[in-house]
Protein backbone atom coordinates (compact mmCIF):
# COMPACT_ATOMS: atom_id res chain seq x y z
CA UNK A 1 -3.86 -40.68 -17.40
CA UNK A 2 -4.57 -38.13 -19.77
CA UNK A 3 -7.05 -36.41 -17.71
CA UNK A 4 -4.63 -36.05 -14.72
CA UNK A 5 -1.91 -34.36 -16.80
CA UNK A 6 -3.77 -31.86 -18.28
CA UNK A 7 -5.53 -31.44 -14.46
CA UNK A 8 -1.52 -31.12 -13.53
CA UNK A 9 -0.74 -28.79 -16.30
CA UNK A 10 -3.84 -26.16 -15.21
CA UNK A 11 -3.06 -26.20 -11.72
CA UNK A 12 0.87 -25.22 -12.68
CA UNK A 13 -0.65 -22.30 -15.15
CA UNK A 14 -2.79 -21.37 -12.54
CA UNK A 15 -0.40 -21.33 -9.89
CA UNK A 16 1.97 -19.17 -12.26
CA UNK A 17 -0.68 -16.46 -12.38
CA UNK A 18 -0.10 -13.07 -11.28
CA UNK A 19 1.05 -12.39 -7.42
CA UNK A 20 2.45 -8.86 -5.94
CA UNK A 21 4.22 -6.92 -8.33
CA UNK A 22 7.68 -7.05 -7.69
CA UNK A 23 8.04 -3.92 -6.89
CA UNK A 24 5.98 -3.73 -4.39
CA UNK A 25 8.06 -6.41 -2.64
CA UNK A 26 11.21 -4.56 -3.53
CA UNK A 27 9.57 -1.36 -1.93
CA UNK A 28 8.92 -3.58 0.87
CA UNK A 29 12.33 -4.82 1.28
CA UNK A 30 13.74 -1.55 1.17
CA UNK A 31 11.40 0.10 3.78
CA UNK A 32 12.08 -2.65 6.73
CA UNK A 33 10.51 -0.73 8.51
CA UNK A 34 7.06 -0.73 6.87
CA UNK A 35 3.83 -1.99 8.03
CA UNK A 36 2.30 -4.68 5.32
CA UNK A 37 -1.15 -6.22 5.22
CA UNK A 38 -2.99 -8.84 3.47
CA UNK A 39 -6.40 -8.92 2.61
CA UNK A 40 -8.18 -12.11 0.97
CA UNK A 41 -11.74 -11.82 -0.51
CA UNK A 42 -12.89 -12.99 3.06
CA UNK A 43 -11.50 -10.83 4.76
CA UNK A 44 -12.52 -7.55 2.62
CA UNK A 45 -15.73 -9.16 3.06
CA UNK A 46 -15.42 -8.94 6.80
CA UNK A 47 -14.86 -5.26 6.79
CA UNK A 48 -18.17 -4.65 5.66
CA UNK A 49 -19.88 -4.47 8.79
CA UNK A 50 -22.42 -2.90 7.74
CA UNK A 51 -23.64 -5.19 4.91
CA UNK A 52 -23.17 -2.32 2.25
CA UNK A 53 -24.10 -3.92 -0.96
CA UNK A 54 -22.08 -0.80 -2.42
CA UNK A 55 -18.91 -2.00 -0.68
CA UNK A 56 -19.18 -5.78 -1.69
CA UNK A 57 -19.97 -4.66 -5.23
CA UNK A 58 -17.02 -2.60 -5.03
CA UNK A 59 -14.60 -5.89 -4.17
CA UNK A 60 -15.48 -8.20 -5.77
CA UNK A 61 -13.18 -8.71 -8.67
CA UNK A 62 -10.30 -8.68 -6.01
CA UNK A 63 -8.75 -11.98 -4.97
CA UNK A 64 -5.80 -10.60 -3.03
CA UNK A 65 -4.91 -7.10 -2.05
CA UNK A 66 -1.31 -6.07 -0.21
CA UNK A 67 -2.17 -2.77 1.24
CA UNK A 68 1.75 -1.53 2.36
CA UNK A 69 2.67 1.42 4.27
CA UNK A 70 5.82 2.93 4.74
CA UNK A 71 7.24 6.10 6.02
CA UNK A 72 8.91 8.18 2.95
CA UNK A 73 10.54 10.26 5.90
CA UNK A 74 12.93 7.36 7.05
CA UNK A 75 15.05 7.30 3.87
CA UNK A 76 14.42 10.42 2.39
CA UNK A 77 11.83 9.40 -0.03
CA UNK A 78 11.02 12.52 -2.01
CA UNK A 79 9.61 13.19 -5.23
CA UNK A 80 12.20 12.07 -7.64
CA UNK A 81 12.06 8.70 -5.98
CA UNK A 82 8.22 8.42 -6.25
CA UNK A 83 8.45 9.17 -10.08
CA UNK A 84 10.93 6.39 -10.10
CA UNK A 85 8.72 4.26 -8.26
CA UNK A 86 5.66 5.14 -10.54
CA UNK A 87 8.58 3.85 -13.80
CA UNK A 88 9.02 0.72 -12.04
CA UNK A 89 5.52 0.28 -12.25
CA UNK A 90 5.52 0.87 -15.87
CA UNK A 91 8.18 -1.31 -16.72
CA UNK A 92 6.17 -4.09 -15.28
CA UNK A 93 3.46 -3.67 -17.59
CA UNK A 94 1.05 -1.71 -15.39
CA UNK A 95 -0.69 1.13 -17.36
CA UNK A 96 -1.29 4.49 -15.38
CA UNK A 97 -4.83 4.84 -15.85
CA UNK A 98 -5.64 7.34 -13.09
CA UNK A 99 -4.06 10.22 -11.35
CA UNK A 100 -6.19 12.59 -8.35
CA UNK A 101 -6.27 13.86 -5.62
CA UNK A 102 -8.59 12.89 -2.73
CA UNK A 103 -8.60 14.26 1.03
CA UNK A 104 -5.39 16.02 0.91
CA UNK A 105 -3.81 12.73 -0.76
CA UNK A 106 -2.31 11.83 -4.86
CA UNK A 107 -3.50 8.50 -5.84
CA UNK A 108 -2.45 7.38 -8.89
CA UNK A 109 -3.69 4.01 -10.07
CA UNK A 110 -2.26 1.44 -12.43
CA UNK A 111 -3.61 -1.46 -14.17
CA UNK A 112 -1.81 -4.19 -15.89
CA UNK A 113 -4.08 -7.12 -18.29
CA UNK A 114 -1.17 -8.98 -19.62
CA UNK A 115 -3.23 -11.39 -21.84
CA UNK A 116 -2.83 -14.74 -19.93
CA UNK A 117 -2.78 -13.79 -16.41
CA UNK A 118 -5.06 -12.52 -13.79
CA UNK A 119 -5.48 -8.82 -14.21
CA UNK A 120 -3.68 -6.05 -11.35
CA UNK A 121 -4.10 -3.00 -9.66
CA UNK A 122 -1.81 -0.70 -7.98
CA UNK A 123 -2.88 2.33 -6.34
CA UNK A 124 -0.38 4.86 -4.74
CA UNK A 125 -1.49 6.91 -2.16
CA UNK A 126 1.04 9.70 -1.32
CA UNK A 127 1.11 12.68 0.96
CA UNK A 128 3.73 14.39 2.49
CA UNK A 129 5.27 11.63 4.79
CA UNK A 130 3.74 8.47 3.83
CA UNK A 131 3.45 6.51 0.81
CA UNK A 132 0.78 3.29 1.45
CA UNK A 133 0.34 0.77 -2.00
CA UNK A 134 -2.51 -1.18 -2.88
CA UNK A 135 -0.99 -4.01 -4.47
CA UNK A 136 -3.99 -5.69 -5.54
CA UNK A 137 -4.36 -9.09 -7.25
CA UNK A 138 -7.79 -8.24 -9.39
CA UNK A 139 -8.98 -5.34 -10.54
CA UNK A 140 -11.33 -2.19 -8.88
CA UNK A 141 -13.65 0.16 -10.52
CA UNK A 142 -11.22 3.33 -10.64
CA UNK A 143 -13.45 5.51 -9.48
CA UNK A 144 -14.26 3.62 -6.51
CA UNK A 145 -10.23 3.55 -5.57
CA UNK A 146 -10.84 6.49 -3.05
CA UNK A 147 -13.79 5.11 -1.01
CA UNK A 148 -12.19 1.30 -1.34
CA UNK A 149 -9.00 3.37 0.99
CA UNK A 150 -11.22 5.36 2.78
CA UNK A 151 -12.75 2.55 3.90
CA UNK A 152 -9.44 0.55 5.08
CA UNK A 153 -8.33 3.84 6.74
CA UNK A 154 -11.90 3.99 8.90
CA UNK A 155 -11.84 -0.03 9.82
CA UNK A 156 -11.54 0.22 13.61
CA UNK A 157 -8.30 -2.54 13.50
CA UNK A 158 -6.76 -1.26 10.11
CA UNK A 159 -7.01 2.24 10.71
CA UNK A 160 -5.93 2.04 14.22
CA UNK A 161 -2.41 0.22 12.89
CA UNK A 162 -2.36 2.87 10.29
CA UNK A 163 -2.84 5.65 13.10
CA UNK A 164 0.00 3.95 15.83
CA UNK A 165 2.15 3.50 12.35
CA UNK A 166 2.07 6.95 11.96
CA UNK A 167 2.05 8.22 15.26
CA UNK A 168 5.39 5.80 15.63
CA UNK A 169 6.97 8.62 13.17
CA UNK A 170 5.38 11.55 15.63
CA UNK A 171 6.43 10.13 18.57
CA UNK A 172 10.10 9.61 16.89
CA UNK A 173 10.49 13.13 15.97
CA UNK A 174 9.15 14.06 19.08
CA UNK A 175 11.93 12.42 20.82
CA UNK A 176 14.58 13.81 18.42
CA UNK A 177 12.79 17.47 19.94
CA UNK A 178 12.99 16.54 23.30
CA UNK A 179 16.69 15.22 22.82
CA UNK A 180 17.60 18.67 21.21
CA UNK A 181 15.97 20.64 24.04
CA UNK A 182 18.04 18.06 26.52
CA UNK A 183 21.38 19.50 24.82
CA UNK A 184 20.54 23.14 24.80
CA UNK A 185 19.70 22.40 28.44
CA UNK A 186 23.17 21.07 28.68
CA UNK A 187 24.78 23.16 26.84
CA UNK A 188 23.26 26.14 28.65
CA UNK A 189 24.21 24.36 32.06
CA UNK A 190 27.93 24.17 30.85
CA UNK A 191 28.01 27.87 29.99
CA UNK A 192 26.94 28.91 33.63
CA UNK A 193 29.79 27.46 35.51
């Protein structure tokens, strides 16, 4: 009997262990529009087509990672609302460890190893109209942060949903153009009769 409680008690401690910070899920819920995938162990694994011993070395402290994308242009997410974003962070415990730039992108990289839980990593990746989070449950040599996105961004699937998620914004604004042009067209039309 004894034996089974304390097997109960783990599995409750373990199942209380770190998950997605909550902001992330907050900057989830306020983006409905964003794009969110999740990537076990496994499947990181199954990226590595390869068989680059560099990349599995690379992942293999990570049990979970959320990699979220969302368009800063649909609610006016500018740069007074990505240093709020960065405080949320903070107030959850993560520690800014990193901040660079890499291929015409900030990333700026968090950790948080609150004694009694499973360590996390968030990395922000920011450029002018997107804003994509690696919530990751687990932790990621920081100076491997860069390749570890570079490599989501080049998957065939992964980058091609990151591609028709940001071509979605192109082809919007495109539209708004071509709606524009439509009502000089009209307006222009009115003004000759």
């Amino acid at each position: 009997m004894k034996k089974i409680i304390i097997f109960l008690t783990l599995t409750i401690v373990a199942a209380e262990t770190r998950g997605q910070a909550k902001t992330t899920e907050a900057l989830q819920a306020n983006f409905d529009k964003s794009l969110a995938l999740y990537f076990y162990k496994n499947t990181l694994r199954m990226l590595n087509q390869t068989e680059n011993k560099e990349f599995d070395e690379m992942i293999k402290d990570i049990n979970k990672l959320k990699f979220l994308m969302v368009d800063k242009d649909s609610k006016q997410f500018g740069a007074a609302e990505y240093k709020k974003l960065k405080q949320d962070y903070q107030a959850e415990h993560f520690e800014s460890v990193m901040t660079s730039r890499y291929q015409g992108r900030n990333f700026d990289v968090f950790y948080n190893d609150k004694k009694g839980s499973t360590p996390g990593t968030i990395v922000l990746v920011n450029d002018s109209s997107s804003l994509f989070v690696l919530d990751i449950v687990g932790t990621i040599d920081v100076s491997k942060v860069g390749s570890l996105f570079s490599t989501l961004d080049e998957s065939s699937d992964i980058g091609r949903k990151i591609k028709d998620f940001v071509g979605r914004k192109d082809r919007r604004h495109k539209f708004d153009e071509d709606d524009d042009d439509k009502d000089d067209d009209k307006a222009e039309k009115k003004s000759d009769h």
